[in-house]
PDB file of N, CA and C in Angstrom:
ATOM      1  N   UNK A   1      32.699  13.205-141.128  1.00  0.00           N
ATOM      2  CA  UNK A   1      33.059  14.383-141.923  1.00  0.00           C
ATOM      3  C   UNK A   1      34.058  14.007-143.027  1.00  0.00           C
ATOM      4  N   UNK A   2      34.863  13.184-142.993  1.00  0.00           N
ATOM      5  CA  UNK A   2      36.208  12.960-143.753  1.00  0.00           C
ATOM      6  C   UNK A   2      35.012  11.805-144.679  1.00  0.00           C
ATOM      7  N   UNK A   3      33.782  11.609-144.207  1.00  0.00           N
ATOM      8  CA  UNK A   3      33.662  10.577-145.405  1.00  0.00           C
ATOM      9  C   UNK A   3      33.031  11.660-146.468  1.00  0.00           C
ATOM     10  N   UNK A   4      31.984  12.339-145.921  1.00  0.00           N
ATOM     11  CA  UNK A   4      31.701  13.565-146.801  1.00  0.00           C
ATOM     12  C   UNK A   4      32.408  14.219-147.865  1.00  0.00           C
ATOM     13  N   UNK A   5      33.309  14.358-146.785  1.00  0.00           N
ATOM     14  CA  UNK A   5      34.973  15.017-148.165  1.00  0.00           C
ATOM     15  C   UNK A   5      34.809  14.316-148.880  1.00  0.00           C
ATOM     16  N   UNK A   6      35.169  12.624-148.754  1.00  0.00           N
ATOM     17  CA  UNK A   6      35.991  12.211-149.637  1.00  0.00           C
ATOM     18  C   UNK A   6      34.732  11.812-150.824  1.00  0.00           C
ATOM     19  N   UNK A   7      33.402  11.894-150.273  1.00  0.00           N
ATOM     20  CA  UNK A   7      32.556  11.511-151.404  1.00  0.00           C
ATOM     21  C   UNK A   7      32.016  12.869-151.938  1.00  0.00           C
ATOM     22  N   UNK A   8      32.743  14.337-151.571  1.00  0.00           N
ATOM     23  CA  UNK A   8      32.603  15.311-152.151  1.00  0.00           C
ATOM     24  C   UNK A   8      33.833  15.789-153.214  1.00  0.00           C
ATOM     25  N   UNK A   9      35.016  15.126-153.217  1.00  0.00           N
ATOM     26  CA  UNK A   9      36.206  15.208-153.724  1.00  0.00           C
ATOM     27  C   UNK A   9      35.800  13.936-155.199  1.00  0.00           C
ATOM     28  N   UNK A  10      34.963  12.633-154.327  1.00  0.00           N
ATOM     29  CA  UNK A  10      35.255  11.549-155.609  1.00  0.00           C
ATOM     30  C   UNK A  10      33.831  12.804-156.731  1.00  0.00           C
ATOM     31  N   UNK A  11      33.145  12.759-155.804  1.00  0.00           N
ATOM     32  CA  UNK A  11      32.058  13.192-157.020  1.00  0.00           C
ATOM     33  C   UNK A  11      32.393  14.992-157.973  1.00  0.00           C
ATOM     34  N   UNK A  12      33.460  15.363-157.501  1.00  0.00           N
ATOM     35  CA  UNK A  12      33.926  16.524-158.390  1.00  0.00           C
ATOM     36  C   UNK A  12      34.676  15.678-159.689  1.00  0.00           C
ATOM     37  N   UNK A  13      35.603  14.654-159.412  1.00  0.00           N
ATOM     38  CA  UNK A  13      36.339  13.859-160.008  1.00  0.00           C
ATOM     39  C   UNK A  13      35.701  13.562-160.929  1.00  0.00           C
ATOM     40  N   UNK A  14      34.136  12.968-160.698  1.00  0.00           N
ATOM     41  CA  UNK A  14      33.053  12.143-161.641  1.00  0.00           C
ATOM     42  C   UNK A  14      32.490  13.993-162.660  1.00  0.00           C
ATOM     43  N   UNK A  15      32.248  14.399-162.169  1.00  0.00           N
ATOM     44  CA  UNK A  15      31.957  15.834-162.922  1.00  0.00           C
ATOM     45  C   UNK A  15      32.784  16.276-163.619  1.00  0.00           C
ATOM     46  N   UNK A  16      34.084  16.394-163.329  1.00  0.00           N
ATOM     47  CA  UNK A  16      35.115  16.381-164.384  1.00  0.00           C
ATOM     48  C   UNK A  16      35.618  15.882-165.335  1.00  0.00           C
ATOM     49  N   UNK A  17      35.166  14.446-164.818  1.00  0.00           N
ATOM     50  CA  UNK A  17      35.551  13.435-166.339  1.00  0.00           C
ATOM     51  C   UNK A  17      34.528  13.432-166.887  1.00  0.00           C
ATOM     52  N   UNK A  18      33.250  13.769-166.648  1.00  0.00           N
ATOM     53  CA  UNK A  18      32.220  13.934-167.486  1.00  0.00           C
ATOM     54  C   UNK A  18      32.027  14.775-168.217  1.00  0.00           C
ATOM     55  N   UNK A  19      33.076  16.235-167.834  1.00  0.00           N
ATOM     56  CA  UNK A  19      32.745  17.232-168.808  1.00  0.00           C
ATOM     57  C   UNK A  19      33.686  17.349-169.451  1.00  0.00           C
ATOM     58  N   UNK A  20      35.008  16.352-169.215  1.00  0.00           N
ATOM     59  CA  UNK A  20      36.155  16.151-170.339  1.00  0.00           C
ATOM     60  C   UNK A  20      35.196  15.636-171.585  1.00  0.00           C
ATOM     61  N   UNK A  21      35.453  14.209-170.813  1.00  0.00           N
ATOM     62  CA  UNK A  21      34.171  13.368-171.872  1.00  0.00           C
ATOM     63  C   UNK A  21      33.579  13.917-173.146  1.00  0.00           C
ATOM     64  N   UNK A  22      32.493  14.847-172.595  1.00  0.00           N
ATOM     65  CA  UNK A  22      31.776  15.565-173.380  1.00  0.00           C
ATOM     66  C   UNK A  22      32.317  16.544-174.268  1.00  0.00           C
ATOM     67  N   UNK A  23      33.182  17.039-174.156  1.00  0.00           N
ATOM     68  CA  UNK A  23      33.862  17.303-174.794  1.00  0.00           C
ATOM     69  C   UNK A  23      34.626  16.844-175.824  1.00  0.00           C
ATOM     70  N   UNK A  24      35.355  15.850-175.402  1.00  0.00           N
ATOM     71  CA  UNK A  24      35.778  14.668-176.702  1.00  0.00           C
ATOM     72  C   UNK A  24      34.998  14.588-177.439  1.00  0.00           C
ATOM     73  N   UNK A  25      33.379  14.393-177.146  1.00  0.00           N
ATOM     74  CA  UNK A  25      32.548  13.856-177.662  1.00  0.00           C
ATOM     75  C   UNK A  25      31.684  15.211-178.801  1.00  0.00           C
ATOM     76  N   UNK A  26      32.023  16.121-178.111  1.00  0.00           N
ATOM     77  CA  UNK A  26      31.627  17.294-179.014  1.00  0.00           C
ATOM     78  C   UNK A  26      32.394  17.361-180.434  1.00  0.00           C
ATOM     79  N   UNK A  27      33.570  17.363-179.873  1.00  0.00           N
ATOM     80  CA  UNK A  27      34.442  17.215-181.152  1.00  0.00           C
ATOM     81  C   UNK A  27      34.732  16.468-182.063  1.00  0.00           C
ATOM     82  N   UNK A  28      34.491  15.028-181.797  1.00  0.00           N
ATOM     83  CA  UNK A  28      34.639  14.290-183.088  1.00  0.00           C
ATOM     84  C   UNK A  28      32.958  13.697-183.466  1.00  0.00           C
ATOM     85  N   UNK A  29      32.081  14.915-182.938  1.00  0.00           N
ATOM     86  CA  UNK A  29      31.247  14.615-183.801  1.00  0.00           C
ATOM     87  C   UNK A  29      30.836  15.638-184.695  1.00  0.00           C
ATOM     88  N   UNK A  30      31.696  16.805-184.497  1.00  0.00           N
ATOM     89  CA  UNK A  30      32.338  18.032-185.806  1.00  0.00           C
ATOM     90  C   UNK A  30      33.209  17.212-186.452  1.00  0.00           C
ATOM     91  N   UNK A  31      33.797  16.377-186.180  1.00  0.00           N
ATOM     92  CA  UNK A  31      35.208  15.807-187.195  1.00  0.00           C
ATOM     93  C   UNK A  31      34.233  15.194-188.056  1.00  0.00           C
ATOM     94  N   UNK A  32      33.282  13.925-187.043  1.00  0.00           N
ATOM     95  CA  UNK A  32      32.260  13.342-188.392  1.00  0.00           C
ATOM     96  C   UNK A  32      31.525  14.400-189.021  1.00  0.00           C
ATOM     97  N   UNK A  33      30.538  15.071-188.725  1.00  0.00           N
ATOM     98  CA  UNK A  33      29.945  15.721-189.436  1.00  0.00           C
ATOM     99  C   UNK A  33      30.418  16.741-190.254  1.00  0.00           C
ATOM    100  N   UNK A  34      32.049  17.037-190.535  1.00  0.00           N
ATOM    101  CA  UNK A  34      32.651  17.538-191.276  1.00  0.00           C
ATOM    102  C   UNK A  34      32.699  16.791-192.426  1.00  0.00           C
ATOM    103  N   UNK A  35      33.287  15.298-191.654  1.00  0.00           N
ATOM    104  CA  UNK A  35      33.876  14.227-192.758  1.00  0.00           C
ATOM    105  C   UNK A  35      32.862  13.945-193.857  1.00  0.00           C
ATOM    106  N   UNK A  36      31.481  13.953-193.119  1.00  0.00           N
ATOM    107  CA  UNK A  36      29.831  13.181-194.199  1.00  0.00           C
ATOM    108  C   UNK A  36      29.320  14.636-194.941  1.00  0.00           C
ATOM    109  N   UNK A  37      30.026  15.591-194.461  1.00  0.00           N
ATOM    110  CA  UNK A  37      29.297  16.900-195.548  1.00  0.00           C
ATOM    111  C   UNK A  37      30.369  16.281-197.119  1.00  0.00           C
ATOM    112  N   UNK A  38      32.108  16.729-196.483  1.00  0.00           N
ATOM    113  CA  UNK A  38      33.057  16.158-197.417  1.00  0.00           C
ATOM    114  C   UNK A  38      32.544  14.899-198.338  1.00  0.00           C
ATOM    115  N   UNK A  39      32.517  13.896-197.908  1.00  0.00           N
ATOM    116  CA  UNK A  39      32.054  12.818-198.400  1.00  0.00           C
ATOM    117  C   UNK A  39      30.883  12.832-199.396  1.00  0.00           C
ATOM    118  N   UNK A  40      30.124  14.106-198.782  1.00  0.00           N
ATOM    119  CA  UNK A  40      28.495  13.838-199.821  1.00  0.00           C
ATOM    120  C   UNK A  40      29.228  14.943-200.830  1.00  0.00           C
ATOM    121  N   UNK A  41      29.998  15.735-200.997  1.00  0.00           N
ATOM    122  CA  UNK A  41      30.623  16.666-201.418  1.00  0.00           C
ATOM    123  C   UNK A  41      31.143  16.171-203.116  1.00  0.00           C
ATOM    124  N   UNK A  42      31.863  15.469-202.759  1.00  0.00           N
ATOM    125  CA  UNK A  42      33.100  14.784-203.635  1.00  0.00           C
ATOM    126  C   UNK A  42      32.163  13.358-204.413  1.00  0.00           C
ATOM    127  N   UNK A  43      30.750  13.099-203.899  1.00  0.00           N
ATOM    128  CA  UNK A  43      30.209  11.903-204.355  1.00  0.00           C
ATOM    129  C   UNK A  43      29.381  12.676-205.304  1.00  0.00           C
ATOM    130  N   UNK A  44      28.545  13.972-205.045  1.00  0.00           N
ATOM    131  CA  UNK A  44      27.808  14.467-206.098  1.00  0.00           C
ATOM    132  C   UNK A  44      28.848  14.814-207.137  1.00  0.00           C
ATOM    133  N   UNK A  45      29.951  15.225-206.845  1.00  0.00           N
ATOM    134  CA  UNK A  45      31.110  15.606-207.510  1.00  0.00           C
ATOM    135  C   UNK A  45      31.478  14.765-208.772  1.00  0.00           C
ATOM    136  N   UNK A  46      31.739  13.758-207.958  1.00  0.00           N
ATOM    137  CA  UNK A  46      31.938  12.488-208.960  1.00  0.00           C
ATOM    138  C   UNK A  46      30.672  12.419-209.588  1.00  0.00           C
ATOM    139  N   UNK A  47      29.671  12.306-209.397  1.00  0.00           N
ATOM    140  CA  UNK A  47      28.267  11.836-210.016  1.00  0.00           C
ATOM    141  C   UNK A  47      28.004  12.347-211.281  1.00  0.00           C
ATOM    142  N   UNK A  48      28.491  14.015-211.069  1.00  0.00           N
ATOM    143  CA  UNK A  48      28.236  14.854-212.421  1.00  0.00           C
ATOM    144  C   UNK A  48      29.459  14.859-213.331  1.00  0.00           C
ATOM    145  N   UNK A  49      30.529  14.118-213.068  1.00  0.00           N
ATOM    146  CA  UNK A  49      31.343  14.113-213.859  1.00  0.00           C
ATOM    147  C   UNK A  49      31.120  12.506-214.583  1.00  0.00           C
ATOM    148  N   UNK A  50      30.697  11.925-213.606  1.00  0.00           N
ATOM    149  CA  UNK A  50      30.377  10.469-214.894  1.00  0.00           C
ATOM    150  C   UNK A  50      29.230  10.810-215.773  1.00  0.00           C
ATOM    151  N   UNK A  51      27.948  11.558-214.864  1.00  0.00           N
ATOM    152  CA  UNK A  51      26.876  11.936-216.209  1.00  0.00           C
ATOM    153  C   UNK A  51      27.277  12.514-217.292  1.00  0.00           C
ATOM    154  N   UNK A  52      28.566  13.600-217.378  1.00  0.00           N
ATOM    155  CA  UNK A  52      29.096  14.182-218.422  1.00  0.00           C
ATOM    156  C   UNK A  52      29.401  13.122-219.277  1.00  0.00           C
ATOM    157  N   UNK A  53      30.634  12.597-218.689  1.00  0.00           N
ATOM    158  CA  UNK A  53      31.586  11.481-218.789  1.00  0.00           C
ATOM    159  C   UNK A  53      30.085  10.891-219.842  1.00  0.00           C
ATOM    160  N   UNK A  54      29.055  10.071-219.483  1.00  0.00           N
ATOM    161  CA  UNK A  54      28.727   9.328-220.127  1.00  0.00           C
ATOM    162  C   UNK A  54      27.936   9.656-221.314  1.00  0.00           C
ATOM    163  N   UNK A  55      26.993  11.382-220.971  1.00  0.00           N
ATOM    164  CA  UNK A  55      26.846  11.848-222.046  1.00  0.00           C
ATOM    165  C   UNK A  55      27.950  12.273-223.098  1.00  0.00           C
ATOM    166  N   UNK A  56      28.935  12.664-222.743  1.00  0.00           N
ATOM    167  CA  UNK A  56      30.007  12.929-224.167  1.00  0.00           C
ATOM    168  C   UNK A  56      30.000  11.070-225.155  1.00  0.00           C
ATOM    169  N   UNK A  57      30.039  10.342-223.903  1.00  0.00           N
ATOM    170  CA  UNK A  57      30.149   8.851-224.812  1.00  0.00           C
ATOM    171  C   UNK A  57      28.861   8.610-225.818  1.00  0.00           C
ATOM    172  N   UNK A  58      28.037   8.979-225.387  1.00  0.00           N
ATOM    173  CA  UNK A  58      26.809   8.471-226.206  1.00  0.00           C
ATOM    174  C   UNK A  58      27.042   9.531-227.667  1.00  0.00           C
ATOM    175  N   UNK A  59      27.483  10.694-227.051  1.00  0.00           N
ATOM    176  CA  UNK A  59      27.334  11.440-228.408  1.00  0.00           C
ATOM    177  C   UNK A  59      28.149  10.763-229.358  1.00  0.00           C
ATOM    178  N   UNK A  60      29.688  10.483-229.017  1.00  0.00           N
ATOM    179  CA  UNK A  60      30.703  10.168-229.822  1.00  0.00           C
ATOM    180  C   UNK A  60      30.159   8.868-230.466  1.00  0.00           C
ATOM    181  N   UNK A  61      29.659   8.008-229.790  1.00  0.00           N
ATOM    182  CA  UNK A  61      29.259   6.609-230.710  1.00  0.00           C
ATOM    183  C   UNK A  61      28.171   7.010-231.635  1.00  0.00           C
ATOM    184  N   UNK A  62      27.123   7.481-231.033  1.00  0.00           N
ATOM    185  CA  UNK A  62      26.345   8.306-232.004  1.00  0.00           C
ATOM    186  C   UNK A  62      26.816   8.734-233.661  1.00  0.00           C
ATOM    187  N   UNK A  63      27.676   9.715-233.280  1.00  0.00           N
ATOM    188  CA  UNK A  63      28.443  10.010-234.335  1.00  0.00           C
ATOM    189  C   UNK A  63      29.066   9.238-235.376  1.00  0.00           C
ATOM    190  N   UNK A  64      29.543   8.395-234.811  1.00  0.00           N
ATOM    191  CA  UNK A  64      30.436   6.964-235.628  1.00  0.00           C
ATOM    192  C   UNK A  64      29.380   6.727-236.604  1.00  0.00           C
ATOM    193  N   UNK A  65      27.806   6.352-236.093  1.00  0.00           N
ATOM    194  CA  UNK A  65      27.228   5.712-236.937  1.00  0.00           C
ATOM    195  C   UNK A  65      26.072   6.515-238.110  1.00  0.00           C
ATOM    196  N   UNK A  66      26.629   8.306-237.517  1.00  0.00           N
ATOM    197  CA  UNK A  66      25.607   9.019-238.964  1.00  0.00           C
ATOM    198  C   UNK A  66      25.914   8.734-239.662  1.00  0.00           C
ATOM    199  N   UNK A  67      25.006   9.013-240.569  1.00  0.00           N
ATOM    200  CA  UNK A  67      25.587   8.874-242.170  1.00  0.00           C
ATOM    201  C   UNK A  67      25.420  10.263-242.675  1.00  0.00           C
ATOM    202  N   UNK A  68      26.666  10.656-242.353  1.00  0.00           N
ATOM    203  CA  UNK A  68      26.965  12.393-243.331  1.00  0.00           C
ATOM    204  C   UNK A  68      27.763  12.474-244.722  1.00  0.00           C
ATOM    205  N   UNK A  69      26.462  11.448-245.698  1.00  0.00           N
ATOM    206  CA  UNK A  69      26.566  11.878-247.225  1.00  0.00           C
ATOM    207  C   UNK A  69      25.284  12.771-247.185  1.00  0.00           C
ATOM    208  N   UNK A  70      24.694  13.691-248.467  1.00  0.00           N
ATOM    209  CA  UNK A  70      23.983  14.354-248.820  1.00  0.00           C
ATOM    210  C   UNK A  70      23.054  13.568-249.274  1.00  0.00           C
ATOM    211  N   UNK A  71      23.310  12.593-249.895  1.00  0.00           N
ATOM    212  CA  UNK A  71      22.546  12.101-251.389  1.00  0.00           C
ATOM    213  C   UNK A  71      22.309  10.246-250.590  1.00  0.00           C
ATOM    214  N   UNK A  72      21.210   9.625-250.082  1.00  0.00           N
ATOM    215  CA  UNK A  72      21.018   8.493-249.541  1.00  0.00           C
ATOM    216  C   UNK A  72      20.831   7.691-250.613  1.00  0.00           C
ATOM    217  N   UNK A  73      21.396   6.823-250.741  1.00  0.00           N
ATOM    218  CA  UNK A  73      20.891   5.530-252.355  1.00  0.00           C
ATOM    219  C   UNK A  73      20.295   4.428-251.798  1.00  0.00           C
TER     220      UNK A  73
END
């Protein structure tokens, strides 16, 4: 009988750390899947600010090289 207990006491022990466990495990995989939304967040972010970024450049060099006289010789 006392072995029963004690392999009814270890195996609550094993159920408990398993549903700690899981738990940990719930949560930092909200922390990641917080972190990779953030991450894809701030990368499209950046993305459309260099496409700006690089369209304003093309215009400005562009510009340098019109030729805004009226009259071409």
């Amino acid at each position: 009988m006392d072995t029963i207990n004690n392999v009814k006491a270890r195996l609550g022990k094993s159920v408990h750390i398993q549903n700690v466990l899981r738990a940990f495990e719930a949560r930092d995989r909200n922390i990641q899947e917080s972190n990779f939304d953030r991450v894809n967040f701030w990368s499209i972010t950046n993305l459309v600010v260099m496409m700006m970024i690089a369209a304003t450049q093309v215009y400005l060099v562009r510009s340098l090289f019109e030729d805004k006289r009226k009259i071409r010789t």
